[in-house]
C-alpha atoms as a PDB file:
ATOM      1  CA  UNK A   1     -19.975 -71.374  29.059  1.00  0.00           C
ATOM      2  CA  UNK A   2     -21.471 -74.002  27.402  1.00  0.00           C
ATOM      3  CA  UNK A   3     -24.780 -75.427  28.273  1.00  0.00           C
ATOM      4  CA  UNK A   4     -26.063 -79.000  28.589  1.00  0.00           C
ATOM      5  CA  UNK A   5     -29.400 -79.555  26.767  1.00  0.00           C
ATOM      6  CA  UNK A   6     -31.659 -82.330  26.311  1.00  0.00           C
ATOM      7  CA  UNK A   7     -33.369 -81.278  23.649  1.00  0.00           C
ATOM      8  CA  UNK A   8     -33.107 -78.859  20.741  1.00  0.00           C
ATOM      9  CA  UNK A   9     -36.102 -77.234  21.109  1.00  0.00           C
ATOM     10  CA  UNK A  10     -34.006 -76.232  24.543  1.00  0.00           C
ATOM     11  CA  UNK A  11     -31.633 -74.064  22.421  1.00  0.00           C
ATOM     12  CA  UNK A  12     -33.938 -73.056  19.138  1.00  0.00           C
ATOM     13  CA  UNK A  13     -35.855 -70.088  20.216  1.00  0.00           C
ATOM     14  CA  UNK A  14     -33.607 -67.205  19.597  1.00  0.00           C
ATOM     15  CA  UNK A  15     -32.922 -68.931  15.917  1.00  0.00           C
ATOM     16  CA  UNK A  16     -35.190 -68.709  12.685  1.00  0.00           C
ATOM     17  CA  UNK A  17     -32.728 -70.985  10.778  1.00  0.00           C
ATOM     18  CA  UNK A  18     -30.380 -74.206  11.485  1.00  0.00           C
ATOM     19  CA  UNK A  19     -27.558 -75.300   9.333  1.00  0.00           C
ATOM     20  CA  UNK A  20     -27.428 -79.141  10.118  1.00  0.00           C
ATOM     21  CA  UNK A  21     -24.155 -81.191   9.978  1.00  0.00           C
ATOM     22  CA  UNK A  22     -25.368 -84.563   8.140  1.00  0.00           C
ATOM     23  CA  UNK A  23     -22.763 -87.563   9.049  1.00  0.00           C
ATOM     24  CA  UNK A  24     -22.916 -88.099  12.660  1.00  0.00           C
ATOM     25  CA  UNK A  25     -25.477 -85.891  13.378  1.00  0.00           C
ATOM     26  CA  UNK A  26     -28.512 -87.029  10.572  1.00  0.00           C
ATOM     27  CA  UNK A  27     -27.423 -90.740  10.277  1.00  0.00           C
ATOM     28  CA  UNK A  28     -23.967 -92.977  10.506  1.00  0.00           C
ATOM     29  CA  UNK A  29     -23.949 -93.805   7.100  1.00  0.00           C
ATOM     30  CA  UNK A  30     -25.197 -96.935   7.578  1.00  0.00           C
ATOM     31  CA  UNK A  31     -28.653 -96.044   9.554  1.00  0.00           C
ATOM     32  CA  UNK A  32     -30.415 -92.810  10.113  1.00  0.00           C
ATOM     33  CA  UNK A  33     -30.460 -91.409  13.612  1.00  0.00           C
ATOM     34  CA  UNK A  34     -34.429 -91.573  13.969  1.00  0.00           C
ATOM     35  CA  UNK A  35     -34.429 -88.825  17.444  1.00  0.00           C
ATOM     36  CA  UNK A  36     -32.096 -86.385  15.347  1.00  0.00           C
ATOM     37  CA  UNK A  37     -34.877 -86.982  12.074  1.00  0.00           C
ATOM     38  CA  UNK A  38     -37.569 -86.093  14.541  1.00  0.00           C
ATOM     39  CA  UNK A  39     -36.412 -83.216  16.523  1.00  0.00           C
ATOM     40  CA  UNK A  40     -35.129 -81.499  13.510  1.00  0.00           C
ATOM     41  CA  UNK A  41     -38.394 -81.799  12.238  1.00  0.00           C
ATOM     42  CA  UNK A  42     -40.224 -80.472  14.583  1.00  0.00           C
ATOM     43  CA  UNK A  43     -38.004 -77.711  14.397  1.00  0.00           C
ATOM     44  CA  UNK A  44     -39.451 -76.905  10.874  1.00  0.00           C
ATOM     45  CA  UNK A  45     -42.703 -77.513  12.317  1.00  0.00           C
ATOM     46  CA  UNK A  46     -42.005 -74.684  15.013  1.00  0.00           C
ATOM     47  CA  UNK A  47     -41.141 -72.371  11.754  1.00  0.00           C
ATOM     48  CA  UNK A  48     -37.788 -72.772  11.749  1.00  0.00           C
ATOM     49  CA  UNK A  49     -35.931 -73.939   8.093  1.00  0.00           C
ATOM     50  CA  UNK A  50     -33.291 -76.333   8.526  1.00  0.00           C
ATOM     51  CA  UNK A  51     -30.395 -76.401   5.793  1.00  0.00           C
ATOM     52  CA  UNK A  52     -28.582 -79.729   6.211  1.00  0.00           C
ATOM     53  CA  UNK A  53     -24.544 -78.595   5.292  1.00  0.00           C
ATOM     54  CA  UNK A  54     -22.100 -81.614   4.657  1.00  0.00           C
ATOM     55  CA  UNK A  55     -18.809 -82.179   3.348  1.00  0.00           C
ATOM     56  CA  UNK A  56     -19.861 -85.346   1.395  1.00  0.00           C
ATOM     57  CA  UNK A  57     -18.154 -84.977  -1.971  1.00  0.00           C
ATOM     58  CA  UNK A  58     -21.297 -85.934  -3.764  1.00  0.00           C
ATOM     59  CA  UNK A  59     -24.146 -83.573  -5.503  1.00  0.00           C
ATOM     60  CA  UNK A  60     -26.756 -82.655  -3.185  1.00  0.00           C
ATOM     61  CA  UNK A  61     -29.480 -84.768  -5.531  1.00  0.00           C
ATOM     62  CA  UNK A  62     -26.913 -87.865  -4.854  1.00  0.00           C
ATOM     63  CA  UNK A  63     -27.212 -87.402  -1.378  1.00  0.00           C
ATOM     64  CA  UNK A  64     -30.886 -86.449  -0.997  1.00  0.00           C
ATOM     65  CA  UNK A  65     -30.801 -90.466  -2.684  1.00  0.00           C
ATOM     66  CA  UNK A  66     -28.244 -91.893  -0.119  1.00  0.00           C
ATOM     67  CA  UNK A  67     -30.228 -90.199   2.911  1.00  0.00           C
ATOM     68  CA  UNK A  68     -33.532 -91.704   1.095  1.00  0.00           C
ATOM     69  CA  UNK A  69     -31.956 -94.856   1.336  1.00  0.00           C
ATOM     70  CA  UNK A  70     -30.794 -94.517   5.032  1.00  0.00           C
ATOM     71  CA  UNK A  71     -34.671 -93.481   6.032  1.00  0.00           C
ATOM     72  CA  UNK A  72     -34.251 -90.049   6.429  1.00  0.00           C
ATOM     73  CA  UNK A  73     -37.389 -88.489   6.222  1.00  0.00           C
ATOM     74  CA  UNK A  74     -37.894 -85.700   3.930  1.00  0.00           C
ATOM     75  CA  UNK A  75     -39.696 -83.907   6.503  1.00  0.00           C
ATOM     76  CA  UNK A  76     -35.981 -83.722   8.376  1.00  0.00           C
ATOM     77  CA  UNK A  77     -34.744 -80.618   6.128  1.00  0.00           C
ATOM     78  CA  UNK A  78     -35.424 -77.763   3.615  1.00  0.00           C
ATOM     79  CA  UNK A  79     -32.511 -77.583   1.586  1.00  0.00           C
ATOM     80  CA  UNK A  80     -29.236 -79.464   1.421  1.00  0.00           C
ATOM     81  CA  UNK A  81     -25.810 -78.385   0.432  1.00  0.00           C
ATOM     82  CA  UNK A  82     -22.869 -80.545  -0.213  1.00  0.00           C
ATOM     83  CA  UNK A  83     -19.110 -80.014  -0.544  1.00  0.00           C
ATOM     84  CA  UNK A  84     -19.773 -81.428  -3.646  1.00  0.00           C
ATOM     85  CA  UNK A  85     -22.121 -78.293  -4.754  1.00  0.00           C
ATOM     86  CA  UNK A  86     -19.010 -75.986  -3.933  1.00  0.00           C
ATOM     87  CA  UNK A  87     -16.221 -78.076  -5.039  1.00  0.00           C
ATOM     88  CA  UNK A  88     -17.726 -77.970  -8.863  1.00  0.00           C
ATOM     89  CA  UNK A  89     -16.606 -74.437  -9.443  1.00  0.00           C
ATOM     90  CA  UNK A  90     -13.011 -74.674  -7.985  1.00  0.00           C
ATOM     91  CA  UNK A  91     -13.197 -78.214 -10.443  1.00  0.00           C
ATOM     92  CA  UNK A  92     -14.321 -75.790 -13.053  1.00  0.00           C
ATOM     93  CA  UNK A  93     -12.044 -72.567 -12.462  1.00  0.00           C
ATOM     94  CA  UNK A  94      -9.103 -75.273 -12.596  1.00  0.00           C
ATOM     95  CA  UNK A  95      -7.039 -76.426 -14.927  1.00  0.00           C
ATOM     96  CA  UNK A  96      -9.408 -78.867 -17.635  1.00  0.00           C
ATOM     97  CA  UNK A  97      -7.007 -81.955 -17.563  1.00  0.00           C
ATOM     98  CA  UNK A  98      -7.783 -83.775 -14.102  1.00  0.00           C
ATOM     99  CA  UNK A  99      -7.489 -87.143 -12.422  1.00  0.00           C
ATOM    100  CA  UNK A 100     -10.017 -88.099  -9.791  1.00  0.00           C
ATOM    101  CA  UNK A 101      -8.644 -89.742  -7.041  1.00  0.00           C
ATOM    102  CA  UNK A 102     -11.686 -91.762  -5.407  1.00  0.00           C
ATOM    103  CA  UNK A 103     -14.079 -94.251  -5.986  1.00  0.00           C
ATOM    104  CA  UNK A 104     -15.548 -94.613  -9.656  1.00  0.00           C
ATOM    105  CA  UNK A 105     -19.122 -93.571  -8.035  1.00  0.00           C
ATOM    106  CA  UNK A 106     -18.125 -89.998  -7.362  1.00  0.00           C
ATOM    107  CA  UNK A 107     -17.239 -89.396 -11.585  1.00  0.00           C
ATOM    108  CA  UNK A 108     -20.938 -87.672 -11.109  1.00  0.00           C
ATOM    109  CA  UNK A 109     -19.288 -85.087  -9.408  1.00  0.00           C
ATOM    110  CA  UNK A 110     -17.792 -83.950 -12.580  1.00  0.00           C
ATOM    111  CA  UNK A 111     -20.691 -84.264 -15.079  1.00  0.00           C
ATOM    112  CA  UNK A 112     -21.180 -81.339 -16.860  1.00  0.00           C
ATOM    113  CA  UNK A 113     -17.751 -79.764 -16.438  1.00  0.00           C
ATOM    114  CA  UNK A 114     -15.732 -78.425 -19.134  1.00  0.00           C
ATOM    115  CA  UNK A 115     -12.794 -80.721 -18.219  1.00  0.00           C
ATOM    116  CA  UNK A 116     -11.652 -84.215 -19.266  1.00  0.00           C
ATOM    117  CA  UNK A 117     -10.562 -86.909 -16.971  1.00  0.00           C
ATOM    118  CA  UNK A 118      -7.530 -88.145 -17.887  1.00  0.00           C
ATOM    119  CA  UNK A 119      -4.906 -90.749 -16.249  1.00  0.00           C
ATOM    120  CA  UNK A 120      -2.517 -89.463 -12.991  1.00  0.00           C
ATOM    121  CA  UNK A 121       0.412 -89.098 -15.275  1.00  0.00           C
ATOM    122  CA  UNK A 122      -1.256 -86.783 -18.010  1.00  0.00           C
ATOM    123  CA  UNK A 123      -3.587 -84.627 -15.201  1.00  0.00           C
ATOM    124  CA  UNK A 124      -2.618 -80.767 -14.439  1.00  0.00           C
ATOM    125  CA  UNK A 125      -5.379 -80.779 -11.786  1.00  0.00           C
ATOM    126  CA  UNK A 126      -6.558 -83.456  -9.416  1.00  0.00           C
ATOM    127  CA  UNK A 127      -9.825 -83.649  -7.515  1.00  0.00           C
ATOM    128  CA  UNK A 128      -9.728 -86.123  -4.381  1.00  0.00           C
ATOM    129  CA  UNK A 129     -13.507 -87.394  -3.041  1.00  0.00           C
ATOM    130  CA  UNK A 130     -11.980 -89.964  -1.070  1.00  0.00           C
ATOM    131  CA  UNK A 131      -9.697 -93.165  -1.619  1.00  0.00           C
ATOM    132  CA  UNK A 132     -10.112 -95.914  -3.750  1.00  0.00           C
ATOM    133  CA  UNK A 133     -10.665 -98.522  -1.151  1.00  0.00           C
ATOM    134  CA  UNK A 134     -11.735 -96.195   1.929  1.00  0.00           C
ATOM    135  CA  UNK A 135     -12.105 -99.799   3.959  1.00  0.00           C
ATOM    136  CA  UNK A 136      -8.509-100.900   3.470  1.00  0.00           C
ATOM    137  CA  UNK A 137      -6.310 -97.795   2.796  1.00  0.00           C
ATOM    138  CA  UNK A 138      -4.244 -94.824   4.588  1.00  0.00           C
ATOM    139  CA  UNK A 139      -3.139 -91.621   2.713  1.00  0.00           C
ATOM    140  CA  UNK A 140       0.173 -93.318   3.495  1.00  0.00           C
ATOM    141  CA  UNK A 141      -0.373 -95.883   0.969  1.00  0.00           C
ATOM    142  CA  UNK A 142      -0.666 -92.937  -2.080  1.00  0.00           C
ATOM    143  CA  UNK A 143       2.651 -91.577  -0.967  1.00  0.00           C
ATOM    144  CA  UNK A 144       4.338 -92.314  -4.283  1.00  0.00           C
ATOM    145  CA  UNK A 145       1.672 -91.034  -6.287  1.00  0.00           C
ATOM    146  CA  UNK A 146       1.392 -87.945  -4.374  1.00  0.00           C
ATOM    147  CA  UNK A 147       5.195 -87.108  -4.246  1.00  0.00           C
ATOM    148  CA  UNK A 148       5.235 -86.847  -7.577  1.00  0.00           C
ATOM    149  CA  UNK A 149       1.896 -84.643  -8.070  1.00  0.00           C
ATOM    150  CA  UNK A 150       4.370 -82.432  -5.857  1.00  0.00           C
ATOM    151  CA  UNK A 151       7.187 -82.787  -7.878  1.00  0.00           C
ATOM    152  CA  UNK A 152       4.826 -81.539 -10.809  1.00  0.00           C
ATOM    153  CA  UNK A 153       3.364 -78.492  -8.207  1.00  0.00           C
ATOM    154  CA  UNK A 154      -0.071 -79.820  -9.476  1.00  0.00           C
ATOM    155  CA  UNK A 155      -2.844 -77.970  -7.769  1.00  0.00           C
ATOM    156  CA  UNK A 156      -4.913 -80.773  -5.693  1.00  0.00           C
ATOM    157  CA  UNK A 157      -8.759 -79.873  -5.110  1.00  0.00           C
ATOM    158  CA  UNK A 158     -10.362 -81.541  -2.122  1.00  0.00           C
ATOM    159  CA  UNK A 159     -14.331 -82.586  -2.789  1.00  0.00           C
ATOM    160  CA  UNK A 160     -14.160 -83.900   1.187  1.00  0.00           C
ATOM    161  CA  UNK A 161     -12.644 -81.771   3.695  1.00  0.00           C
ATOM    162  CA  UNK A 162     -13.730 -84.463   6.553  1.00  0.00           C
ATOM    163  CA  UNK A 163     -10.266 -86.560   8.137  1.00  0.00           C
ATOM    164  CA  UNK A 164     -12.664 -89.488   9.440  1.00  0.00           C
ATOM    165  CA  UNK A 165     -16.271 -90.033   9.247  1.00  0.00           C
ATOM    166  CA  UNK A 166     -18.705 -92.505  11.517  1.00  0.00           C
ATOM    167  CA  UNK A 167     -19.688 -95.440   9.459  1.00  0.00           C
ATOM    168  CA  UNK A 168     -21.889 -97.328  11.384  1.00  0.00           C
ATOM    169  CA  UNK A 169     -19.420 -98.125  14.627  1.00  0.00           C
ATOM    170  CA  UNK A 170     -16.228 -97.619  13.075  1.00  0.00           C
ATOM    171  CA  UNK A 171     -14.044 -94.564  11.717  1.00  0.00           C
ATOM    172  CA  UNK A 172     -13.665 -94.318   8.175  1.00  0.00           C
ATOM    173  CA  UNK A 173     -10.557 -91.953   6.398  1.00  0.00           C
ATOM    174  CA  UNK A 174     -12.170 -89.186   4.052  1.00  0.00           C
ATOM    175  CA  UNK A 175     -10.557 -87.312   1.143  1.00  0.00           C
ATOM    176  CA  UNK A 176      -9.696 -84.400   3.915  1.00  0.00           C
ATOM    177  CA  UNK A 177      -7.115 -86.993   5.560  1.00  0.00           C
ATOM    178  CA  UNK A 178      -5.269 -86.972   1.767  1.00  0.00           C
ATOM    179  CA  UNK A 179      -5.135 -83.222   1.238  1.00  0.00           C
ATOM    180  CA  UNK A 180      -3.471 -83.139   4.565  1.00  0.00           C
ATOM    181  CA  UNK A 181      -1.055 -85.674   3.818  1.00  0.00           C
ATOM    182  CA  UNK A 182      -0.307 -83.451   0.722  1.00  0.00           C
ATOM    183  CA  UNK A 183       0.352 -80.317   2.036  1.00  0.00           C
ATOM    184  CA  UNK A 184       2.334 -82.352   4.410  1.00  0.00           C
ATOM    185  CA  UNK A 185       4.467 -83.175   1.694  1.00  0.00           C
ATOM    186  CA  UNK A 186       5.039 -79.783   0.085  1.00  0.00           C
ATOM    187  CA  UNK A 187       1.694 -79.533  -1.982  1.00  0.00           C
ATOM    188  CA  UNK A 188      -0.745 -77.411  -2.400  1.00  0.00           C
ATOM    189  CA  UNK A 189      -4.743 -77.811  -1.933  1.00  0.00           C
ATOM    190  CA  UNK A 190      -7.917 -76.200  -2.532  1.00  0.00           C
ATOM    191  CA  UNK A 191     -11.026 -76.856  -0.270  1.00  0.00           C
ATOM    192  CA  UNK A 192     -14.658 -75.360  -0.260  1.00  0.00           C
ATOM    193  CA  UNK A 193     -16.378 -77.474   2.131  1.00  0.00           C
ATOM    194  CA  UNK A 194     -16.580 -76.811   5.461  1.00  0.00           C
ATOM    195  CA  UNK A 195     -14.489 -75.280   7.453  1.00  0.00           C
ATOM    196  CA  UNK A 196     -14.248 -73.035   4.256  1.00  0.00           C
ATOM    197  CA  UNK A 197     -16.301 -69.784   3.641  1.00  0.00           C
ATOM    198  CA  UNK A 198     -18.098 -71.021   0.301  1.00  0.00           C
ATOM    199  CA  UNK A 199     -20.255 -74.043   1.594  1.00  0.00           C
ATOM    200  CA  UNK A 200     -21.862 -71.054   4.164  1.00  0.00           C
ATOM    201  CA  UNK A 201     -22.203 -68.966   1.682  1.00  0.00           C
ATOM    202  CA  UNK A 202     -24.020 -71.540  -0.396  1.00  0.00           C
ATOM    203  CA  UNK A 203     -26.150 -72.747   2.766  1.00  0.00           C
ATOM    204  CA  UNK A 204     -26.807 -69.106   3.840  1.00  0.00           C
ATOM    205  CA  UNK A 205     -28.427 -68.433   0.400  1.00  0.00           C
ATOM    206  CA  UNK A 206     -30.419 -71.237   0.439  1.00  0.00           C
ATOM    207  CA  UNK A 207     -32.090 -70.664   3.550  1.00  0.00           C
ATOM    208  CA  UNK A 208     -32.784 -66.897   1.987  1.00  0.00           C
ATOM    209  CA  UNK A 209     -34.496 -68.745  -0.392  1.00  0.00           C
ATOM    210  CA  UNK A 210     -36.202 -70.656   1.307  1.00  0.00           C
ATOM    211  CA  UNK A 211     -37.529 -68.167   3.886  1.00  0.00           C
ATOM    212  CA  UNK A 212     -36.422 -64.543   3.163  1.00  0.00           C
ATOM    213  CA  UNK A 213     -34.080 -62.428   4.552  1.00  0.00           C
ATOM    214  CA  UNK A 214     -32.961 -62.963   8.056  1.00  0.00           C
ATOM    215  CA  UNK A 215     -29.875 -61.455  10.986  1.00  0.00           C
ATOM    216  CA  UNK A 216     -26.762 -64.009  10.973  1.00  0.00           C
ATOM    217  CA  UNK A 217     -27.080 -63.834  14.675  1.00  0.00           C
ATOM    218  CA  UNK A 218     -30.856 -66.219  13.701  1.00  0.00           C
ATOM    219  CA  UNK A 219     -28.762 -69.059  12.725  1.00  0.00           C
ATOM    220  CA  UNK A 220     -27.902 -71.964  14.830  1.00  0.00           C
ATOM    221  CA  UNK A 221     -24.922 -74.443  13.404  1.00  0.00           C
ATOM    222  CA  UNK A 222     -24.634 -78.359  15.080  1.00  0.00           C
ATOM    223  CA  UNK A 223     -22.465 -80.535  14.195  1.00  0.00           C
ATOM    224  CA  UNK A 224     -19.630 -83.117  15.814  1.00  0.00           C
ATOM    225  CA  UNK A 225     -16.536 -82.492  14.099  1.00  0.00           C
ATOM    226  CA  UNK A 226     -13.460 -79.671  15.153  1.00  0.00           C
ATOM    227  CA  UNK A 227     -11.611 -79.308  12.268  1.00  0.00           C
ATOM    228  CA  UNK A 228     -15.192 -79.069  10.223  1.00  0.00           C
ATOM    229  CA  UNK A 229     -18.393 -78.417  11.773  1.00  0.00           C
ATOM    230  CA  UNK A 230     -16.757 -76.508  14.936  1.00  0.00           C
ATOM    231  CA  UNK A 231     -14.216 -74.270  13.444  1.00  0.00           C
ATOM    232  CA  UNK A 232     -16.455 -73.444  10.268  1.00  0.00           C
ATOM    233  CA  UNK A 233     -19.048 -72.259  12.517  1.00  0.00           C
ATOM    234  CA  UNK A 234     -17.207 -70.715  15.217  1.00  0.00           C
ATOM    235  CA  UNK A 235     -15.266 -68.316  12.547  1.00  0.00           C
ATOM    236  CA  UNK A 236     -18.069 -67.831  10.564  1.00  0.00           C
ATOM    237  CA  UNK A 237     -19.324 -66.088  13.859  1.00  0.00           C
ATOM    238  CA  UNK A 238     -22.232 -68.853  14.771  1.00  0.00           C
ATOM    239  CA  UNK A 239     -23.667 -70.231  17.105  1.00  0.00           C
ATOM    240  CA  UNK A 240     -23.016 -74.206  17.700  1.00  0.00           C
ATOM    241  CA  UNK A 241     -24.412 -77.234  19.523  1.00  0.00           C
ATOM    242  CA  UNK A 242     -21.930 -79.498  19.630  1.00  0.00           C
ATOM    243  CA  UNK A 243     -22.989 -82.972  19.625  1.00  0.00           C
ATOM    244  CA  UNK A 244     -20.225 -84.991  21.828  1.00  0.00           C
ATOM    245  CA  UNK A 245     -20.847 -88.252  20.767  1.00  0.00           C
ATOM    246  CA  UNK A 246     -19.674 -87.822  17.103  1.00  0.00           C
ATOM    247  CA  UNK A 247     -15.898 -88.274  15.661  1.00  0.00           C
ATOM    248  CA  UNK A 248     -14.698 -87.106  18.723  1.00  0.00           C
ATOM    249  CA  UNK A 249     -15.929 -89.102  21.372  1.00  0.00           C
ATOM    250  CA  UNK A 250     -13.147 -91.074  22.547  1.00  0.00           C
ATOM    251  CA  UNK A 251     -11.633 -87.969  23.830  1.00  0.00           C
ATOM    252  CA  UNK A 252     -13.866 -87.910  26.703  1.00  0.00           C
ATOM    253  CA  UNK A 253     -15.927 -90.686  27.291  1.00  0.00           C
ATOM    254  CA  UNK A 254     -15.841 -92.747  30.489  1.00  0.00           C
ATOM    255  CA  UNK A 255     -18.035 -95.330  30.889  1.00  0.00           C
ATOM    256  CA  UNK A 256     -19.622 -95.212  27.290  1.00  0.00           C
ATOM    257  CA  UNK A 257     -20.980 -91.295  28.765  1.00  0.00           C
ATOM    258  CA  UNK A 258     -19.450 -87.940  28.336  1.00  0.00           C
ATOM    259  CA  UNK A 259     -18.198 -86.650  31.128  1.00  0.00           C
ATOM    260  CA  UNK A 260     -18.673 -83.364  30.681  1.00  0.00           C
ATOM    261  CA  UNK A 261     -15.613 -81.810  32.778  1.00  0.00           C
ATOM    262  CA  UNK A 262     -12.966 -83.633  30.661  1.00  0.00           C
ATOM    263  CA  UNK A 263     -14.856 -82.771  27.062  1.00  0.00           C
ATOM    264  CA  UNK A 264     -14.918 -79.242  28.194  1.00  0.00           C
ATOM    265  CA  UNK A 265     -11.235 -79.015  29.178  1.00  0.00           C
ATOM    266  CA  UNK A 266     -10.897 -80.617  25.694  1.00  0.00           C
ATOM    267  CA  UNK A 267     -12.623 -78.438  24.027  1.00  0.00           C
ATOM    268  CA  UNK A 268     -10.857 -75.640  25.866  1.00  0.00           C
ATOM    269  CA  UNK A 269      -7.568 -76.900  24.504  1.00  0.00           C
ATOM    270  CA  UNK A 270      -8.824 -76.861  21.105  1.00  0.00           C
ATOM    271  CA  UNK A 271     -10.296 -72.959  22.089  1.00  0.00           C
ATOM    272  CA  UNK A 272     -13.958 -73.701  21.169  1.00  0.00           C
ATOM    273  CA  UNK A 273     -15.999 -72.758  22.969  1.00  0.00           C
ATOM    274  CA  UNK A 274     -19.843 -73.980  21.789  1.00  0.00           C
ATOM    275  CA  UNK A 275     -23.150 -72.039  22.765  1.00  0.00           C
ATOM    276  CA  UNK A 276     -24.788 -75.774  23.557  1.00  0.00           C
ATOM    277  CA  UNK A 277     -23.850 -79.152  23.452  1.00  0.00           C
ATOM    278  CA  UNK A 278     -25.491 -82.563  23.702  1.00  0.00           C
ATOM    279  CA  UNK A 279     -24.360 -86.363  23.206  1.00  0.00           C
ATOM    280  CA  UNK A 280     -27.175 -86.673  20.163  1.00  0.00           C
ATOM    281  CA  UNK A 281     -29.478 -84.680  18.573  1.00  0.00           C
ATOM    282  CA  UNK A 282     -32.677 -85.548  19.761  1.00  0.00           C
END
């Protein structure tokens, strides 16, 4: 069963460490959420280390920045490790022509990668952090471009496994929402964020860093997305608090609240099945 909380100190004293979904659990992308700051927080304060784990395509420095920007205290987190982080050594492994499909902002992501970036015509690789415009367009509108990446059986590496992300109080399309569209059309991708094992493996290590070794059965994963957050920690053999008032929410709220019968026969449907859940991290 899953359990109601109101707090995560609630849920946190079986765990030593917490691996922290960022967008729509941290901050909106617009504004930080200032209860989820605090209460992870004081979970470092109660000795536990807190990993934040996101599938933003950036480096972790760039998004330390961002969150610095968005008022997210330092005191929030230990480490931080991005699909970004990950996604660099399928970039690298790859073939060293690529095209990068996404705003001219993420060309960080390839700094100091034996490849060149070349034009969509010319690539043999191509690495997706989002869209161009991510306010205007649908996967739909790269379906010519796409079609004939197919055609060519290039190998398409996805910096962004997320479909949709909060920004503020709408739902932006991520690079994920491409790859699908893709593979939908005969391709093939290549993904290392989350739901993938590599961005655990990455997080995992850093919390061994940061506090020695430790049982897998110490960690505690939250985060508000299914195809992400819940399914990467639920086959990684974790336990999650689901936050219900993520990406997600319209599936069962009435009344601007969660009813709780109706996200549970949701999630039941989806066969998840979190430890905890609550509607934000506070």
């Amino acid at each position: 069963m899953t359990q109601r909380i109101h707090s995560l100190s609630e849920a946190t004293g079986g765990y030593d460490v917490i691996l922290s979904d960022v967008w729509g659990v941290v901050h909106n992308g617009v504004e930080a959420f200032t209860q989820s700051c605090d209460a992870l927080a004081e979970a470092r304060r109660a000795g536990k280390t807190v990993v934040l784990i996101t599938n933003s395509p950036r480096r972790s420095a760039d998004v330390v920045a961002q969150m610095r920007g968005l008022n997210v205290a330092e005191e929030t987190y230990d480490r931080i490790v991005t699909s970004g982080d990950v996604t660099r050594k399928l970039i690298a492994e790859g073939p060293k022509k690529v095209f990068l499909l996404g705003p001219e902002r993420d060309m960080a992501l390839l700094e100091g990668l034996d490849v060149t970036v070349t034009s969509a015509q010319e690539a043999d690789s191509i690495v997706c952090t989002g869209f161009f415009d991510d306010e205007t367009e649908t996967p739909e509108d790269y379906t010519d471009m796409l079609k004939a990446w197919v055609a060519r059986d290039l190998p398409f590496i996805c910096a962004n496994p997320d479909l949709i992300v909060e920004r503020g109080e709408r739902m932006i399309p991520c690079a994920g929402a491409v790859a699908a569209y893709y593979e939908q059309l005969g391709g093939r991708s290549r993904v290392a964020g989350k739901p993938h094992h590599p961005i655990y493996d990455a997080a995992i290590a850093e919390a061994e860093q940061a506090r020695g070794p430790f049982e897998r059965s110490k960690i505690l994963a939250i985060g508000d997305g299914m195809p992400t957050d819940v399914r990467g920690a639920l086959s990684q053999g974790l336990d999650l608090l689901y936050i219900s008032g993520g990406i997600h929410a319209a599936e069962y709220m009435v009344h601007g609240q969660t009813d709780e019968a109706i996200m549970k026969t949701w999630l039941a449907s989806e066969n998840a099945t979190p430890k905890f859940w609550m509607p934000r991290l506070a």
